[in-house]
PDB file of N, CA and C in Angstrom:
ATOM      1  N   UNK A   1     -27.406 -27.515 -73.526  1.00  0.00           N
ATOM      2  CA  UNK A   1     -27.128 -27.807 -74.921  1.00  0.00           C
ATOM      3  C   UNK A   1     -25.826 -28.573 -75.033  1.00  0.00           C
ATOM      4  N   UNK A   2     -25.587 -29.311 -76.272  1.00  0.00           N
ATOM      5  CA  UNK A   2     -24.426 -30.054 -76.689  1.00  0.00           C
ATOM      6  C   UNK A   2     -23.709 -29.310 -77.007  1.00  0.00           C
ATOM      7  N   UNK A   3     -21.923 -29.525 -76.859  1.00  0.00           N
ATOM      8  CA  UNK A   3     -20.959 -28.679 -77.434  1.00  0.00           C
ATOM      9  C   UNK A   3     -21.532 -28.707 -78.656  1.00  0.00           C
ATOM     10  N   UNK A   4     -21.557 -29.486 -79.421  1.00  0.00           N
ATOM     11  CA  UNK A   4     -22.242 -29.472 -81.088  1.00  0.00           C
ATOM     12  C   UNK A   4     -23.298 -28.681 -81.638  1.00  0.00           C
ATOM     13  N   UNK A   5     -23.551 -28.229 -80.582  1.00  0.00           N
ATOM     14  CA  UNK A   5     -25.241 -27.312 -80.476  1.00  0.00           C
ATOM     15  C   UNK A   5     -24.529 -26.016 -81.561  1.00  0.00           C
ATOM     16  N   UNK A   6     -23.608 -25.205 -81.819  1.00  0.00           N
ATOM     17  CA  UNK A   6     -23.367 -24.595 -83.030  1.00  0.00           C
ATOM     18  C   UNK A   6     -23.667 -24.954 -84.527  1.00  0.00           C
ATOM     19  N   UNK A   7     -22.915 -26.285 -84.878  1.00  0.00           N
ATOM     20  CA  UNK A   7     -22.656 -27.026 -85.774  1.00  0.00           C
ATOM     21  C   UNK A   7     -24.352 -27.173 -86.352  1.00  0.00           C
ATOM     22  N   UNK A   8     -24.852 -27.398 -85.304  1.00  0.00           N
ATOM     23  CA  UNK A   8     -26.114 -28.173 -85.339  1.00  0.00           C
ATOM     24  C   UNK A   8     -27.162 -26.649 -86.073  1.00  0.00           C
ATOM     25  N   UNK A   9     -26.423 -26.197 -85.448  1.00  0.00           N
ATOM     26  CA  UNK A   9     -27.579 -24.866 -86.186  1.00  0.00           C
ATOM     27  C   UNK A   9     -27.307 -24.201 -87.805  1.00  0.00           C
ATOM     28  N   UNK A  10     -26.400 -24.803 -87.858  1.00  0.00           N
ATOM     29  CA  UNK A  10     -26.062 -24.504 -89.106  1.00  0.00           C
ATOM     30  C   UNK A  10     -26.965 -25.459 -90.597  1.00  0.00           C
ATOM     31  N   UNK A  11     -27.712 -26.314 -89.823  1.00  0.00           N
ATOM     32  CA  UNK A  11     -28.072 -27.031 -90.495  1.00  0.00           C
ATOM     33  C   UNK A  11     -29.932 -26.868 -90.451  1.00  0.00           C
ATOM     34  N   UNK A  12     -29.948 -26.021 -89.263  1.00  0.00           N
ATOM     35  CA  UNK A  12     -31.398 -26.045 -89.061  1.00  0.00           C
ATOM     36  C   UNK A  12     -31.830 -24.800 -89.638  1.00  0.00           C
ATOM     37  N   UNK A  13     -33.461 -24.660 -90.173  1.00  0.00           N
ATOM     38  CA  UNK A  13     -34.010 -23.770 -90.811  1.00  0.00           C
ATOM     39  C   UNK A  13     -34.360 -22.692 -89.695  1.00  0.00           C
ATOM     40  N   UNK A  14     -34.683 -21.668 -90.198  1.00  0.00           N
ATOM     41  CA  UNK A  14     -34.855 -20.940 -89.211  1.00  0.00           C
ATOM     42  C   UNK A  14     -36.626 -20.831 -88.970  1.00  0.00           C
ATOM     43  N   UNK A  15     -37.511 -20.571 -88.164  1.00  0.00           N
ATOM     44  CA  UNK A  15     -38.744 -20.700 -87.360  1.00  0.00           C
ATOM     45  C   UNK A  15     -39.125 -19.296 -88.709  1.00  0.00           C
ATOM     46  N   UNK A  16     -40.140 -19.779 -89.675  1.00  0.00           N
ATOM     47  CA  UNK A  16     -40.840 -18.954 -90.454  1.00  0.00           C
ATOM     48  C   UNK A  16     -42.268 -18.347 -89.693  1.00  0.00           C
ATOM     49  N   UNK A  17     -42.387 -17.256 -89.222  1.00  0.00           N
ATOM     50  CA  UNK A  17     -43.515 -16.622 -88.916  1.00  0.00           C
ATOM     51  C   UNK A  17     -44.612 -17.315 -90.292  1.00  0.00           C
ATOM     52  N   UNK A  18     -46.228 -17.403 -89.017  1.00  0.00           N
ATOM     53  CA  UNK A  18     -47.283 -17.550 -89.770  1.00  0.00           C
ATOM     54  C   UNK A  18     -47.716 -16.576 -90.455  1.00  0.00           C
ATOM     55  N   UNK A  19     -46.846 -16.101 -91.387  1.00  0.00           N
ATOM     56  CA  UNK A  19     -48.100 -14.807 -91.918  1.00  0.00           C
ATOM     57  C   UNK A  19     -47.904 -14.796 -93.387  1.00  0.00           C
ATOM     58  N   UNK A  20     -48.802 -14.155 -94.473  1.00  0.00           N
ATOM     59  CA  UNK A  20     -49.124 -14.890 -95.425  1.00  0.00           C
ATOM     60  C   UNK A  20     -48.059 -14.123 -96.219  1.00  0.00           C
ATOM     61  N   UNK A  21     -47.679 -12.409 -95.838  1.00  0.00           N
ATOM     62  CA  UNK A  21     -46.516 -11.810 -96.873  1.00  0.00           C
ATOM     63  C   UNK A  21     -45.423 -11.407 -96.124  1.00  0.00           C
ATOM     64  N   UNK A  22     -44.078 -11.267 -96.207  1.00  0.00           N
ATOM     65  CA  UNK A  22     -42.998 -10.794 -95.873  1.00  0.00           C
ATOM     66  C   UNK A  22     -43.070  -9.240 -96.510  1.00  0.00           C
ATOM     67  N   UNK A  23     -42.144  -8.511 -96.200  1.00  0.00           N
ATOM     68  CA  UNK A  23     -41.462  -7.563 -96.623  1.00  0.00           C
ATOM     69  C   UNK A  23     -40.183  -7.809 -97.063  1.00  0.00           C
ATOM     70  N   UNK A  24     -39.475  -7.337 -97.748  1.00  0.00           N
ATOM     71  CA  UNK A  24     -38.053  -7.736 -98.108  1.00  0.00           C
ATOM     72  C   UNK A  24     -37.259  -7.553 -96.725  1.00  0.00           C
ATOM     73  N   UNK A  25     -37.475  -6.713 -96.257  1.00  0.00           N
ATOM     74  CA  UNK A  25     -36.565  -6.390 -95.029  1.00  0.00           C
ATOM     75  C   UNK A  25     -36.432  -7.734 -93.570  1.00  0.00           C
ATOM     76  N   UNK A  26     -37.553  -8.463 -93.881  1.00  0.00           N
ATOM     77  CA  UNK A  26     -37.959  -9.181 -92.746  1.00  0.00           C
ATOM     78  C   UNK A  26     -37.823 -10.548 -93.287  1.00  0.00           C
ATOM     79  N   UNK A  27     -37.878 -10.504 -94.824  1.00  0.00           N
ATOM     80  CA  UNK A  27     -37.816 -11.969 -95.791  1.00  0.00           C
ATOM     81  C   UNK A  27     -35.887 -11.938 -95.355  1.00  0.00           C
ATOM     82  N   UNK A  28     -35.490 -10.701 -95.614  1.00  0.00           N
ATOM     83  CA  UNK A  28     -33.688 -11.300 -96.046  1.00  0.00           C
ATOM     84  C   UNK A  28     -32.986 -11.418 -94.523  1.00  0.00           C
ATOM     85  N   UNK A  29     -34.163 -10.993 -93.316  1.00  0.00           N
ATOM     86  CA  UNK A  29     -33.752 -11.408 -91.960  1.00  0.00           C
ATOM     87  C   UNK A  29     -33.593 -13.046 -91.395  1.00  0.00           C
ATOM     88  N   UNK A  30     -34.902 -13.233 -92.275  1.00  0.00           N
ATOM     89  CA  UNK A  30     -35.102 -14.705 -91.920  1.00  0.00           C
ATOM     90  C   UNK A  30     -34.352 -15.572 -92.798  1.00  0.00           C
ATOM     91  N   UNK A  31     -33.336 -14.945 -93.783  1.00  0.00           N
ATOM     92  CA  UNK A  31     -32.819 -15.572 -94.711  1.00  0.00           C
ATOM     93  C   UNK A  31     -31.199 -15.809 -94.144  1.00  0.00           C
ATOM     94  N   UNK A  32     -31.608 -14.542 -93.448  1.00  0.00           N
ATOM     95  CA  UNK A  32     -29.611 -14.245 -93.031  1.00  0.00           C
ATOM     96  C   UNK A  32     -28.493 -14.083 -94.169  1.00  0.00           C
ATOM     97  N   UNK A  33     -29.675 -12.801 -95.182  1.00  0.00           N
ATOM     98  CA  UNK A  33     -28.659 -12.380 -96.075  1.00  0.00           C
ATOM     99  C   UNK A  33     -29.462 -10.813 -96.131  1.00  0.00           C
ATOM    100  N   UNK A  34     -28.693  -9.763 -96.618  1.00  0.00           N
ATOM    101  CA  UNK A  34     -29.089  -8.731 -96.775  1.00  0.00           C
ATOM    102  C   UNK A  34     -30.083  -8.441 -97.810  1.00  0.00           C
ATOM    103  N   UNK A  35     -30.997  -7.537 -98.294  1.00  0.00           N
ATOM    104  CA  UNK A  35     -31.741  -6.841 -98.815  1.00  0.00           C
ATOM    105  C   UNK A  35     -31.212  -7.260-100.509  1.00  0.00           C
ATOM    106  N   UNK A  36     -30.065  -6.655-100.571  1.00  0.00           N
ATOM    107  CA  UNK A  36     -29.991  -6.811-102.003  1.00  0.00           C
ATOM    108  C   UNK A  36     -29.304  -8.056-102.719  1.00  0.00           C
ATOM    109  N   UNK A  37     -29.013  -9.002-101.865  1.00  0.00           N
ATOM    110  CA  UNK A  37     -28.629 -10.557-101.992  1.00  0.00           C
ATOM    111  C   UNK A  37     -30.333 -11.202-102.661  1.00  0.00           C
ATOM    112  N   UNK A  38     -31.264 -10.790-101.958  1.00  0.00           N
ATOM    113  CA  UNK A  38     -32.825 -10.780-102.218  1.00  0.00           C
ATOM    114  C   UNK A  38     -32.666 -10.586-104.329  1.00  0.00           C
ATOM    115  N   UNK A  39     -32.610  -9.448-103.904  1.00  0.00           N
ATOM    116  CA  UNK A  39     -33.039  -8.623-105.327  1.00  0.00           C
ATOM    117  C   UNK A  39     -32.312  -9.587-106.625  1.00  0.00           C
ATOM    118  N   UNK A  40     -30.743  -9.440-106.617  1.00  0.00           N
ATOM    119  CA  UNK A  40     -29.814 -10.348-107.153  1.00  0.00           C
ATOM    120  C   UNK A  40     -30.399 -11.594-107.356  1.00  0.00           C
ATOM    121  N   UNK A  41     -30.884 -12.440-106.465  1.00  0.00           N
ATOM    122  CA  UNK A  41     -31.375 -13.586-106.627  1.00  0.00           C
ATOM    123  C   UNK A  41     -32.881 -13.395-107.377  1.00  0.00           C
ATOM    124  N   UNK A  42     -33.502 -12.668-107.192  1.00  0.00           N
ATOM    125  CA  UNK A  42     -34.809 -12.740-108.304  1.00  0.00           C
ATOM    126  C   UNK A  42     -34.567 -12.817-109.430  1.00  0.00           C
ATOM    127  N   UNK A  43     -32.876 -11.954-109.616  1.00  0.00           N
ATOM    128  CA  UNK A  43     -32.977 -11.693-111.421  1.00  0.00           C
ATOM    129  C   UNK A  43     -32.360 -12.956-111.535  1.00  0.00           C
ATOM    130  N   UNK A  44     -31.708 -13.933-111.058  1.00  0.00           N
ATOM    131  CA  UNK A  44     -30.706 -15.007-111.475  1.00  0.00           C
ATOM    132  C   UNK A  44     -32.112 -16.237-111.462  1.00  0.00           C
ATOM    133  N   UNK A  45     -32.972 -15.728-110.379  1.00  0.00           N
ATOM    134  CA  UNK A  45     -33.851 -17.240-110.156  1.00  0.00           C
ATOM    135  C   UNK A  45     -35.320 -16.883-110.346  1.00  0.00           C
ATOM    136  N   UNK A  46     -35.881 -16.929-111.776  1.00  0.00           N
ATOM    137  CA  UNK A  46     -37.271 -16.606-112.139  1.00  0.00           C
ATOM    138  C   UNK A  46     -38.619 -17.472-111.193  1.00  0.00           C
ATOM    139  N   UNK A  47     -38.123 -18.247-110.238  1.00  0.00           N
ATOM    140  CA  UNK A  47     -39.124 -18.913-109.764  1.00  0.00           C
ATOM    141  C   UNK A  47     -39.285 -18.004-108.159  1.00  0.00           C
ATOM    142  N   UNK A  48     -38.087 -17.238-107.738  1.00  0.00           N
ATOM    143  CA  UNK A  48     -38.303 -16.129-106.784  1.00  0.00           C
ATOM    144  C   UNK A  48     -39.213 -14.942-107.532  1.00  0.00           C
ATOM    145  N   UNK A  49     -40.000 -14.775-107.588  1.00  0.00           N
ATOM    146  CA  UNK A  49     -40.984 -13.974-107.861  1.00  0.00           C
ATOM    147  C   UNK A  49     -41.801 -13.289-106.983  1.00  0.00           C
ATOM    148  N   UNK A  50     -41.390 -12.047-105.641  1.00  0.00           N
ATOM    149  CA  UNK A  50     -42.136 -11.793-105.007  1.00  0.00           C
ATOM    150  C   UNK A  50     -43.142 -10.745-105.721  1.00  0.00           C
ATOM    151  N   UNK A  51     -44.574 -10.748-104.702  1.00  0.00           N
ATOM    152  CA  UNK A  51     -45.746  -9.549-105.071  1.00  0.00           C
ATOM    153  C   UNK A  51     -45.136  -8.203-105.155  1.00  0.00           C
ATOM    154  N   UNK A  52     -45.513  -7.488-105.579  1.00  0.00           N
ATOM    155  CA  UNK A  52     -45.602  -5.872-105.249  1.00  0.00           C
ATOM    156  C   UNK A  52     -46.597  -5.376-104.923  1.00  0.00           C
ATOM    157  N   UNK A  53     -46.562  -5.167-103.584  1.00  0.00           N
ATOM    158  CA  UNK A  53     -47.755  -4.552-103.215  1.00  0.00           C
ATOM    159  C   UNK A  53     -48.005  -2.501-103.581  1.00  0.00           C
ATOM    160  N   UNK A  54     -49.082  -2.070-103.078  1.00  0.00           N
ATOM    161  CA  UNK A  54     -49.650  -1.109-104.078  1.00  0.00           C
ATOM    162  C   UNK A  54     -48.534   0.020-103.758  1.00  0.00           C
ATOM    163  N   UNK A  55     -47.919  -0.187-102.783  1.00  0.00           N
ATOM    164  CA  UNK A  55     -46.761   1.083-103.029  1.00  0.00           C
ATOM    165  C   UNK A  55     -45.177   0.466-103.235  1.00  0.00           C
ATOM    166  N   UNK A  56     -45.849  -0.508-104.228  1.00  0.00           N
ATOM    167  CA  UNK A  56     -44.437  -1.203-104.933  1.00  0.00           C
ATOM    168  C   UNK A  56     -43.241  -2.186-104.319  1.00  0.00           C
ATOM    169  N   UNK A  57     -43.863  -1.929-102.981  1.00  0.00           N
ATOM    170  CA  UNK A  57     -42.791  -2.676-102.038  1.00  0.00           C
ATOM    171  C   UNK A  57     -42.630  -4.347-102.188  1.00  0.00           C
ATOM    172  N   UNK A  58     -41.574  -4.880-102.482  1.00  0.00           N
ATOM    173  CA  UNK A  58     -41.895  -6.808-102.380  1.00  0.00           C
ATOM    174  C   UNK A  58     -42.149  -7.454-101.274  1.00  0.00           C
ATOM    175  N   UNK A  59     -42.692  -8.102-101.773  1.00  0.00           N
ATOM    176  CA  UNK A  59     -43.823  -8.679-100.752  1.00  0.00           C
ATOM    177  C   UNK A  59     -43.881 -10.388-101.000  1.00  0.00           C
ATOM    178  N   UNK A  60     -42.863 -10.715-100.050  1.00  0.00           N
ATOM    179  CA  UNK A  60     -42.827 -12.517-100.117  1.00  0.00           C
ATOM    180  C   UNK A  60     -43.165 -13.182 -99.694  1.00  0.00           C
ATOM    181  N   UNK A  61     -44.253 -14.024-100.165  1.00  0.00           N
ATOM    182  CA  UNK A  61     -44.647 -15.156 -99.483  1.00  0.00           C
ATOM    183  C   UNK A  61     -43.870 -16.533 -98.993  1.00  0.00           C
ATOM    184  N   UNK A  62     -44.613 -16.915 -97.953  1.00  0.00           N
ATOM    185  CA  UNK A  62     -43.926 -18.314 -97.171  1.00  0.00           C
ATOM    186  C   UNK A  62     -43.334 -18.971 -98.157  1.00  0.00           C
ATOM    187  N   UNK A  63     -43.600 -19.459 -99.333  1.00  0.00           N
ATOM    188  CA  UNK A  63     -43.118 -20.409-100.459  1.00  0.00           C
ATOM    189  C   UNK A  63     -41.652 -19.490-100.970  1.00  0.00           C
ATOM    190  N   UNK A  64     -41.829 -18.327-100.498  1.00  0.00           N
ATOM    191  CA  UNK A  64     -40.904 -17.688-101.771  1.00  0.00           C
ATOM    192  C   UNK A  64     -39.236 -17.637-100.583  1.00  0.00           C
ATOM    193  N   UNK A  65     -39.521 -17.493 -99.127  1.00  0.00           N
ATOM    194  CA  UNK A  65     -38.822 -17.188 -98.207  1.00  0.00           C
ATOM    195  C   UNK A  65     -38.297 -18.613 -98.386  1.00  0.00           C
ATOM    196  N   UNK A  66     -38.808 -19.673 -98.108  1.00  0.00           N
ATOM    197  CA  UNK A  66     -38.292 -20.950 -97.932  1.00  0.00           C
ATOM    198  C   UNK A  66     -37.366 -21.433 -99.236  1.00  0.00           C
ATOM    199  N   UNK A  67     -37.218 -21.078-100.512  1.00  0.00           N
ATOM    200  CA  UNK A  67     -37.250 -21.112-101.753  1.00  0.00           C
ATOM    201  C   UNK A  67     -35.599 -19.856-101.445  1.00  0.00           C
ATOM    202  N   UNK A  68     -35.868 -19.405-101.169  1.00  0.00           N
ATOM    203  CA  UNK A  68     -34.834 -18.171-100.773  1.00  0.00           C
ATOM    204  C   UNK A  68     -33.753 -19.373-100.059  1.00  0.00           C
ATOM    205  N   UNK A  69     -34.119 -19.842 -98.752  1.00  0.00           N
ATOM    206  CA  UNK A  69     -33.303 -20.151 -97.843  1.00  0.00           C
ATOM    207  C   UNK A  69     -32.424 -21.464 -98.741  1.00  0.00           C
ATOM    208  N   UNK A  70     -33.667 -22.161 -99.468  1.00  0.00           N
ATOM    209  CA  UNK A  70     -32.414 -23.321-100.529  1.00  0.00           C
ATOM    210  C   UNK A  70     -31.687 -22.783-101.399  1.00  0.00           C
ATOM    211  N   UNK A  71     -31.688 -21.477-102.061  1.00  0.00           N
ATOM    212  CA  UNK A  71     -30.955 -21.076-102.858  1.00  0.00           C
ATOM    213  C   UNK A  71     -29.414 -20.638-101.846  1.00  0.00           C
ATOM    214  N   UNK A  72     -29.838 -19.960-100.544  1.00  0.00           N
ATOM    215  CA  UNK A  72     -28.636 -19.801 -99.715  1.00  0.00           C
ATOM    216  C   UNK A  72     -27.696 -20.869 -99.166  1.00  0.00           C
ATOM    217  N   UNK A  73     -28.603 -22.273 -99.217  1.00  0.00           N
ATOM    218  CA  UNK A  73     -28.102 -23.553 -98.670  1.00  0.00           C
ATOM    219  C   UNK A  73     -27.456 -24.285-100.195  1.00  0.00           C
ATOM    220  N   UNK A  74     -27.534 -23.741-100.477  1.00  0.00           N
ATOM    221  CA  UNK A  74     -26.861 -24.262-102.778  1.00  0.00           C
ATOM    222  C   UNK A  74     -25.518 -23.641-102.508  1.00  0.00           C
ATOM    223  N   UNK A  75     -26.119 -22.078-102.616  1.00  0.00           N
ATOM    224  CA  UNK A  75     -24.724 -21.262-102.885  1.00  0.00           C
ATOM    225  C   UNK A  75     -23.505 -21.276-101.806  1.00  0.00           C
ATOM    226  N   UNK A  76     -23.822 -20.925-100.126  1.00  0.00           N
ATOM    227  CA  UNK A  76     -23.038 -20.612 -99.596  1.00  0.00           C
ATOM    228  C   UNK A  76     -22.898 -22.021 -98.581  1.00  0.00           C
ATOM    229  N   UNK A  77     -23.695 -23.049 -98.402  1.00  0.00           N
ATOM    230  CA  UNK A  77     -23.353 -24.008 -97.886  1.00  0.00           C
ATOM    231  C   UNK A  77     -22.723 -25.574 -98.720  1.00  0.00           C
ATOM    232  N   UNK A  78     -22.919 -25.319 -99.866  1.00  0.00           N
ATOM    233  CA  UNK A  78     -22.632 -26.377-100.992  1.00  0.00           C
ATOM    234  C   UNK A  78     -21.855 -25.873-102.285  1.00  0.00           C
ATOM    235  N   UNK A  79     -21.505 -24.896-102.042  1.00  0.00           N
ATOM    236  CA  UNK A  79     -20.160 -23.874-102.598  1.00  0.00           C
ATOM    237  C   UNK A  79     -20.511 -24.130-104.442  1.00  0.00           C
ATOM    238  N   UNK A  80     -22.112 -23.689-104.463  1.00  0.00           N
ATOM    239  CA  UNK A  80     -22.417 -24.038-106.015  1.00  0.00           C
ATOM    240  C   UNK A  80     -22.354 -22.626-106.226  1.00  0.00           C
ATOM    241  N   UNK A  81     -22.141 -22.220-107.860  1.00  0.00           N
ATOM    242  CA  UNK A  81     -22.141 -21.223-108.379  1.00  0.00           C
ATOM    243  C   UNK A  81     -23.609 -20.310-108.829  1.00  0.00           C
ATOM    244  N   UNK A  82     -24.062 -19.443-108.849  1.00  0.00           N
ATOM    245  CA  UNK A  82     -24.971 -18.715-109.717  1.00  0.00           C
ATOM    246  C   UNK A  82     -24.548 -18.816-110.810  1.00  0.00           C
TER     247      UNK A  82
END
């Protein structure tokens, strides 16, 4: 790898598993923010809208994880406000 090979990752998305729902626990892994950074952002961003599945748990789809990761690339890489 390039010394730059850090830098460089900072810019790259992270490898989204093929599968059709997340769990919150596994959505805010692939997000590289915690659980309730998740939650916070649903109430600020009505277009994060995960399922609830039947024992209430959220349940995010591919669109909603990727949708997640630009809101993290707004706030904490482009120093925009909520």
């Amino acid at each position: 790898m390039a010394k730059n090979a850090p830098n460089q990752r900072l810019h790259e998305s992270p490898v989204i598993p093929d599968k059709l729902y997340f769990r919150i626990v596994v959505a805010a892994r692939l997000c590289g923010v915690e659980a309730y950074v998740l939650r916070f952002w649903e109430k600020e961003f009505p277009q994060l809208r995960p399922t609830k599945g039947g024992t209430g748990q959220r349940l995010y789809r591919r669109c909603d994880v990727v949708f997640a990761l630009r809101i993290k690339q707004l706030v904490h890489r482009q120093v925009s406000t909520i």
